[in-house]
N, C-alpha and C. Protein backbone atom coordinates (compact mmCIF):
# COMPACT_ATOMS: atom_id res chain seq x y z
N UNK A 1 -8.69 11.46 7.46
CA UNK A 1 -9.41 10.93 6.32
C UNK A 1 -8.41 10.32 5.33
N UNK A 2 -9.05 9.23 4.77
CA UNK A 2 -7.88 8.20 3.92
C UNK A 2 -7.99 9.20 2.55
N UNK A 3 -7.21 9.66 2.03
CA UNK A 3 -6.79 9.91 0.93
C UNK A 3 -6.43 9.12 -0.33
N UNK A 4 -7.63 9.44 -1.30
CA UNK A 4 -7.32 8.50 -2.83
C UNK A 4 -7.25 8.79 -4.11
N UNK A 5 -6.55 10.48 -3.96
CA UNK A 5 -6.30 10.53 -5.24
C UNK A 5 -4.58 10.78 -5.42
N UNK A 6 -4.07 9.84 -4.48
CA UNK A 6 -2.36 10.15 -4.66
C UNK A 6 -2.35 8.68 -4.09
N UNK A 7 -0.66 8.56 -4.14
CA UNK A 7 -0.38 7.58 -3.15
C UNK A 7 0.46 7.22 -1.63
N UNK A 8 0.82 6.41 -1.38
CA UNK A 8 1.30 6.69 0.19
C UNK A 8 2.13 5.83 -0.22
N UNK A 9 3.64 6.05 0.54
CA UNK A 9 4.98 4.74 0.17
C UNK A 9 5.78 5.25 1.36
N UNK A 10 6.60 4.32 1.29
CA UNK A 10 7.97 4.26 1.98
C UNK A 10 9.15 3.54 0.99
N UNK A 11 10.04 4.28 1.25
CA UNK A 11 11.35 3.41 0.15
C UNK A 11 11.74 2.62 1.66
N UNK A 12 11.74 1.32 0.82
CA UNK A 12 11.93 -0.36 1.36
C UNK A 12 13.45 -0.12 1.15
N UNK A 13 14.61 0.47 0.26
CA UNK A 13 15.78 0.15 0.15
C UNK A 13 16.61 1.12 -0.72
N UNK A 14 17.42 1.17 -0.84
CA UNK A 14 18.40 1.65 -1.78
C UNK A 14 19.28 0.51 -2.30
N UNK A 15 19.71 0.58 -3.42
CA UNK A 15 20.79 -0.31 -4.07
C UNK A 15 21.56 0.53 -5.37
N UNK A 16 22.27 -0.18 -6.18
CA UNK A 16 22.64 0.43 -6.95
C UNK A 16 21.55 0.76 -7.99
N UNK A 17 20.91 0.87 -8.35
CA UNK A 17 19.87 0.93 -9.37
C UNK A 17 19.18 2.01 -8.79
N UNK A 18 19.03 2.76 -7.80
CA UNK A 18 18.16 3.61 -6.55
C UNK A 18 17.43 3.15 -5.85
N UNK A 19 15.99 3.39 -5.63
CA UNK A 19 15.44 3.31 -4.45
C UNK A 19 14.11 2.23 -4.56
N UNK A 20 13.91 1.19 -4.01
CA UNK A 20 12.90 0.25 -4.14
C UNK A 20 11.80 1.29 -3.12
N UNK A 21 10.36 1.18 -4.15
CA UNK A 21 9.47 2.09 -3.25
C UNK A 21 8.33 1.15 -2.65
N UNK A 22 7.60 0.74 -1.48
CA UNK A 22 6.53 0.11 -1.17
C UNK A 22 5.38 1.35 -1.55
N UNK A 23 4.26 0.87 -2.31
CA UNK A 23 3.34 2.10 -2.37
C UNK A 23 1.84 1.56 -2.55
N UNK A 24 0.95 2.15 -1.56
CA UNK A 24 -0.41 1.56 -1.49
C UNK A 24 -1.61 2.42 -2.31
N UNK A 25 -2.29 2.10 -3.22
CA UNK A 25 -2.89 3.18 -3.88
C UNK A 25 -4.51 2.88 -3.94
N UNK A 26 -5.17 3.90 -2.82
CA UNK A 26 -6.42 3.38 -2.54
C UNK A 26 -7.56 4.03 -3.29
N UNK A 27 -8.34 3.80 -3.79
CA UNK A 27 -9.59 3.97 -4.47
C UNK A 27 -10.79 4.40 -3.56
N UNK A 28 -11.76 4.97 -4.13
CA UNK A 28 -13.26 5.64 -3.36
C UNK A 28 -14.12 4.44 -3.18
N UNK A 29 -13.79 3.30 -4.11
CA UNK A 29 -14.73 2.15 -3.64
C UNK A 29 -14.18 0.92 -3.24
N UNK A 30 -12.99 0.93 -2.72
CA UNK A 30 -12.60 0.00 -1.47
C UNK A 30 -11.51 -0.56 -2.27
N UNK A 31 -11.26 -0.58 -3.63
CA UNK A 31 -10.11 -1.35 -3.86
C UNK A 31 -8.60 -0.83 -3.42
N UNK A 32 -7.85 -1.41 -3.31
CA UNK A 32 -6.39 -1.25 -2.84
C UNK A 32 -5.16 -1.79 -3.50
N UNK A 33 -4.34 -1.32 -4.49
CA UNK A 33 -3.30 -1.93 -5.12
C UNK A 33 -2.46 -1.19 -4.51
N UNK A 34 -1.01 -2.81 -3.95
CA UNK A 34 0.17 -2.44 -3.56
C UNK A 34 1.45 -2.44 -4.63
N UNK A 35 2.54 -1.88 -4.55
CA UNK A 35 3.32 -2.13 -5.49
C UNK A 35 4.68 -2.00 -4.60
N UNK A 36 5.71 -2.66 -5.29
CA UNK A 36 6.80 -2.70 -4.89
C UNK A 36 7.63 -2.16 -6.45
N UNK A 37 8.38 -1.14 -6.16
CA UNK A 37 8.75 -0.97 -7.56
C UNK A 37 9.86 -0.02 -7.18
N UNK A 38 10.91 0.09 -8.19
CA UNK A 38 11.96 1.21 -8.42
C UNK A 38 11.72 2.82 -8.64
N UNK A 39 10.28 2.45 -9.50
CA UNK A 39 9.86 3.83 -9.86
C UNK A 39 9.12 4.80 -8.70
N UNK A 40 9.20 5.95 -9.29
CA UNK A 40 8.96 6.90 -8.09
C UNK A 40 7.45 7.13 -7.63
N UNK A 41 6.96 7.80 -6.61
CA UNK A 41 5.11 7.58 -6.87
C UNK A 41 4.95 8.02 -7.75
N UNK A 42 5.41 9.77 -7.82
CA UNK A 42 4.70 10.21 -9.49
C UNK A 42 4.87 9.74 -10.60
N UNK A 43 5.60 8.56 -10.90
CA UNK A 43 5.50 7.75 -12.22
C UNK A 43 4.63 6.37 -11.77
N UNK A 44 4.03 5.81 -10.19
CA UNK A 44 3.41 4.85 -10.22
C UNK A 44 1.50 5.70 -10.75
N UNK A 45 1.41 6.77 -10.06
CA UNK A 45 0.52 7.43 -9.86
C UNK A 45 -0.81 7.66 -11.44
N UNK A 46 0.32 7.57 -12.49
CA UNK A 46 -0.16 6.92 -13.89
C UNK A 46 -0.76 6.06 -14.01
N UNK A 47 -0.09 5.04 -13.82
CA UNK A 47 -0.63 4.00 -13.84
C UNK A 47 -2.25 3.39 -13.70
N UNK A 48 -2.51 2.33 -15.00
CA UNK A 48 -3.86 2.43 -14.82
C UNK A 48 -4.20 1.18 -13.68
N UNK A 49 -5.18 1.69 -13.64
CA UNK A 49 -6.27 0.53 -12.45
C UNK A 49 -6.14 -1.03 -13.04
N UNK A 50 -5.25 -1.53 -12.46
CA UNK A 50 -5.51 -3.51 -13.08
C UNK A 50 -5.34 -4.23 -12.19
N UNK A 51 -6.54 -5.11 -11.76
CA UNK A 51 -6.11 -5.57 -10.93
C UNK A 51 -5.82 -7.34 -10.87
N UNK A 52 -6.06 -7.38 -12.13
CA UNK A 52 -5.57 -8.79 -13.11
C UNK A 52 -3.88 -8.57 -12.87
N UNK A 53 -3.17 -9.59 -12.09
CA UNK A 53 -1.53 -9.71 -12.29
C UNK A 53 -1.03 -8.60 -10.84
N UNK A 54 -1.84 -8.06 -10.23
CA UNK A 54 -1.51 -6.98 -9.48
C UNK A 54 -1.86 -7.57 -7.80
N UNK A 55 -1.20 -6.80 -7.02
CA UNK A 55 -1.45 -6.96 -5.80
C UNK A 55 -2.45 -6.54 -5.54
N UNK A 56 -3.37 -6.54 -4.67
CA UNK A 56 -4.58 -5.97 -4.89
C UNK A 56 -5.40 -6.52 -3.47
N UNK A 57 -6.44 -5.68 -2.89
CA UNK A 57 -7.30 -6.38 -1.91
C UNK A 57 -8.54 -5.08 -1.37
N UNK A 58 -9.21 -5.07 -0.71
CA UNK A 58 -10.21 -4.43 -0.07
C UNK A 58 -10.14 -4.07 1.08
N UNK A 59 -10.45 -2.73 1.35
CA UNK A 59 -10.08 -2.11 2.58
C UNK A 59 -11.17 -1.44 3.37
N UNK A 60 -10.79 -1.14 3.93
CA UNK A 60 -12.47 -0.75 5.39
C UNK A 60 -12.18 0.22 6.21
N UNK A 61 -12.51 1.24 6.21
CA UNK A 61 -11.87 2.30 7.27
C UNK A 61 -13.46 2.48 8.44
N UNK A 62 -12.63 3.07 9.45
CA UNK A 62 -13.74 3.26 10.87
C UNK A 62 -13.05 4.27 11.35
N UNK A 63 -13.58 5.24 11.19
CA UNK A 63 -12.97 6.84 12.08
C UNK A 63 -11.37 6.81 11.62
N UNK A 64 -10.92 7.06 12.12
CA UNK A 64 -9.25 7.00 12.15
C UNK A 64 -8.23 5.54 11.89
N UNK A 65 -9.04 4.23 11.41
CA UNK A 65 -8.41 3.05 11.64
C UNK A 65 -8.82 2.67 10.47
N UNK A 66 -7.62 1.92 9.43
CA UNK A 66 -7.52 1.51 8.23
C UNK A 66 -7.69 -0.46 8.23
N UNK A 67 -8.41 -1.36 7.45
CA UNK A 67 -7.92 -2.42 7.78
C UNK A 67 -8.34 -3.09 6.55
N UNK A 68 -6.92 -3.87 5.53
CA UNK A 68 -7.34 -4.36 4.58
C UNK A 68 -6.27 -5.98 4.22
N UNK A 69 -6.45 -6.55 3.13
CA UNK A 69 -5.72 -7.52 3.22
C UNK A 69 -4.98 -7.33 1.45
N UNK A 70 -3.79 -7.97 1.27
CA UNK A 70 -3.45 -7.77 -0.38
C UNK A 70 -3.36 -9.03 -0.15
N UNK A 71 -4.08 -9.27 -1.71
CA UNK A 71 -3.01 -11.06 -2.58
C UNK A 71 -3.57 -10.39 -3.80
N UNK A 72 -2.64 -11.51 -4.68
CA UNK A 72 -3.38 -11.99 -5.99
C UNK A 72 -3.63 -13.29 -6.00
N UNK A 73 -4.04 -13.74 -7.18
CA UNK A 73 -4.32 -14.91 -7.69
C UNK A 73 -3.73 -16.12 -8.00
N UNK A 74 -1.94 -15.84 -7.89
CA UNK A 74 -1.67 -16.62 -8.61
C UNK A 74 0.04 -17.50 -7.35
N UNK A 75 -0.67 -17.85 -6.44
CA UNK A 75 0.51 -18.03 -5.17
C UNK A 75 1.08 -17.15 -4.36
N UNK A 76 0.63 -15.90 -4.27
CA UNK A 76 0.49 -14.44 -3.62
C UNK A 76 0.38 -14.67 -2.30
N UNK A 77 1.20 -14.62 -1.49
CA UNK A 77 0.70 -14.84 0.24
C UNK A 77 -0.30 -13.69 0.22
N UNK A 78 -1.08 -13.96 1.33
CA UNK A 78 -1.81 -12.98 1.58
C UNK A 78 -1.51 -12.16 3.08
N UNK A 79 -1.56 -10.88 2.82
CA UNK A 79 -0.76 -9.95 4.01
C UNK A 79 -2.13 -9.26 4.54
N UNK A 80 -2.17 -9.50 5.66
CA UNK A 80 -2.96 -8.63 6.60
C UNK A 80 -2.50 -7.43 6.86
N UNK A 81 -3.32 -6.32 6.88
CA UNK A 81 -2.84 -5.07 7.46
C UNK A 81 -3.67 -4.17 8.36
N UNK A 82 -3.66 -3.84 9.21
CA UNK A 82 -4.46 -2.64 9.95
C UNK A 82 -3.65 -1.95 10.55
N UNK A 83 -4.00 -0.39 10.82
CA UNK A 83 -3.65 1.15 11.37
C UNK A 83 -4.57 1.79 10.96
N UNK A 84 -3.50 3.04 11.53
CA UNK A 84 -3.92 4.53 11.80
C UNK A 84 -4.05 5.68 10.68
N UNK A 85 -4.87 6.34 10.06
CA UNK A 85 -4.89 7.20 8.99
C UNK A 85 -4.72 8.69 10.02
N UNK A 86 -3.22 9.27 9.49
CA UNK A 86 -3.49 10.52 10.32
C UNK A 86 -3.47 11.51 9.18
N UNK A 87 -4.17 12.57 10.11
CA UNK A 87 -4.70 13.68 8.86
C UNK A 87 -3.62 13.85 8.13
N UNK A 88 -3.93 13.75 6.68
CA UNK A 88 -3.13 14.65 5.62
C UNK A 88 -2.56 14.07 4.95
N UNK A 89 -1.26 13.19 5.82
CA UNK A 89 0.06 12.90 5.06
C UNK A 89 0.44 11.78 5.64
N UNK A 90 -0.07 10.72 6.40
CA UNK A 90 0.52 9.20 6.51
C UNK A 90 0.06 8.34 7.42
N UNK A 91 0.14 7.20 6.77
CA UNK A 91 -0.73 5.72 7.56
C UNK A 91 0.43 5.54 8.27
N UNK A 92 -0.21 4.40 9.44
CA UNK A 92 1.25 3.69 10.21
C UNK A 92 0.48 2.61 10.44
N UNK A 93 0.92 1.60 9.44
CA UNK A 93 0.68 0.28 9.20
C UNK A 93 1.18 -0.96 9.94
N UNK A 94 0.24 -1.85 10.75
CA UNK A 94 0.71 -2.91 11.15
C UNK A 94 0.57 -3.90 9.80
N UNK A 95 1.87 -4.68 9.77
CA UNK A 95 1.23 -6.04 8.41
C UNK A 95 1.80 -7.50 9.64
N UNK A 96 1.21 -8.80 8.56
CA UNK A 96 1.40 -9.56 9.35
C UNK A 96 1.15 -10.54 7.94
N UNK A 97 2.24 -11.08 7.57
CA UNK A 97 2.38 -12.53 6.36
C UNK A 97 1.70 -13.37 7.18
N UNK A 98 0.39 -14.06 6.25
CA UNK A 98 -0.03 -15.05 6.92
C UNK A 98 0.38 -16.56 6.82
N UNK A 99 1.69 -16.27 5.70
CA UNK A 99 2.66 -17.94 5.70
C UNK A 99 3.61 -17.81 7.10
N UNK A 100 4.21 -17.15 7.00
CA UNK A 100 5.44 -16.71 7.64
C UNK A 100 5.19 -16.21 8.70
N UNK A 101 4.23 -15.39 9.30
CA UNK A 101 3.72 -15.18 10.44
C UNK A 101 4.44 -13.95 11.01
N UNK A 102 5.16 -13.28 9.89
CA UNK A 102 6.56 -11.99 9.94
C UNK A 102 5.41 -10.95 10.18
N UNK A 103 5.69 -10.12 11.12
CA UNK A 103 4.70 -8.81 11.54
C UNK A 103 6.04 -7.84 11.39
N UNK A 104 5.38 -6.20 11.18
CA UNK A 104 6.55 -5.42 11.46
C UNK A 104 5.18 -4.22 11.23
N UNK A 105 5.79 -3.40 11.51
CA UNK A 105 4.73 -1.83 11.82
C UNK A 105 5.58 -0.45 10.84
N UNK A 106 5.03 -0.07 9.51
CA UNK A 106 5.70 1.65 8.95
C UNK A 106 5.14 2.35 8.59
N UNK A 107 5.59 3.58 8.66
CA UNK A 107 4.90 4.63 8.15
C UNK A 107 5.12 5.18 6.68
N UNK A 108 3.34 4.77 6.31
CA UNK A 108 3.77 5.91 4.26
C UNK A 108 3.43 6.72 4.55
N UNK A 109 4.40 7.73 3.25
CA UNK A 109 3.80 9.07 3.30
C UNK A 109 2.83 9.39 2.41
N UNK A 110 2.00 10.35 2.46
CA UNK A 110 1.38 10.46 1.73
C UNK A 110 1.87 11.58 0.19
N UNK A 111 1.58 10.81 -0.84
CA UNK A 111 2.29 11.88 -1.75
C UNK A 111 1.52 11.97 -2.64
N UNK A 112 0.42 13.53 -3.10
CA UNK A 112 -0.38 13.94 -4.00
C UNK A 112 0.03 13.96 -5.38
N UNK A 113 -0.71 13.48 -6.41
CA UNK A 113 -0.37 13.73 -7.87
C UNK A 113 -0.47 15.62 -8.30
C-alpha cells in the first residue's frame, strides 16, 4: 500500500554542501510533488502543499503498481514514471524524460514524519 503521510527519497549525490535528496510526496487524492533539494525529508515533510512553482503531477495505483507523470508549468520536461509499491518502506521506480528519452530505474525509501 502507497503510503502518504511521509515521504519516500533517495540521495541523488553528495557534494560539499551534503547530500542532494530526490523525494516524492504523495497525497490521498492523487496529487504528487517531487523535490530535489539539500534538505533532509524531515525538514521537506513541513512543507506546505503548493503546487503553483512546484513539480507536481497525478498518480494512479493498481494493486502493487504505481504510475504517474511530474511537470510544471513553466518549461518543466515532463517525466514519466511507473513501479512497484512494496509493503512498508519503498517504491522501485522506472522514469523515462520525455525530451531526452533518458530512462533509469531506483529505489525510495520510505521515511515517516
Amino acid at each position: 500500500m502507497l503510503q502518504t503521510e511521509g515521504l519516500y527519497f533517495r540521495i541523488l549525490k553528495t557534494d560539499a554542501f551534503g547530500e542532494i535528496y530526490k523525494m516524492f510526496r504523495f497525497y490521498p487524492d492523487g496529487v504528487v510533488l517531487a523535490y530535489n533539494v539539500y534538505n533532509t525529508p524531515d525538514h521537506v515533510i513541513n512543507l506546505d502543499r503548493e503546487l503553483k512553482g512546484n513539480i507536481h503531477g497525478c498518480y494512479k495505483t493498481q494493486a502493487d503498481s504505481i504510475f504517474f507523470t511530474t511537470k510544471v508549468y513553466y518549461e518543466h520536461i515532463p517525466i514519466f514514471y511507473d513501479g512497484q509499491i512494496h509493503p512498508g518502506d519503498s517504491l522501485v521506480l522506472h522514469s523515462k524524460n520525455q525530451r531526452t528519452k533518458e530512462e533509469a530505474t531506483h529505489t525510495y525509501y520510505y521515511n515517516k514524519p
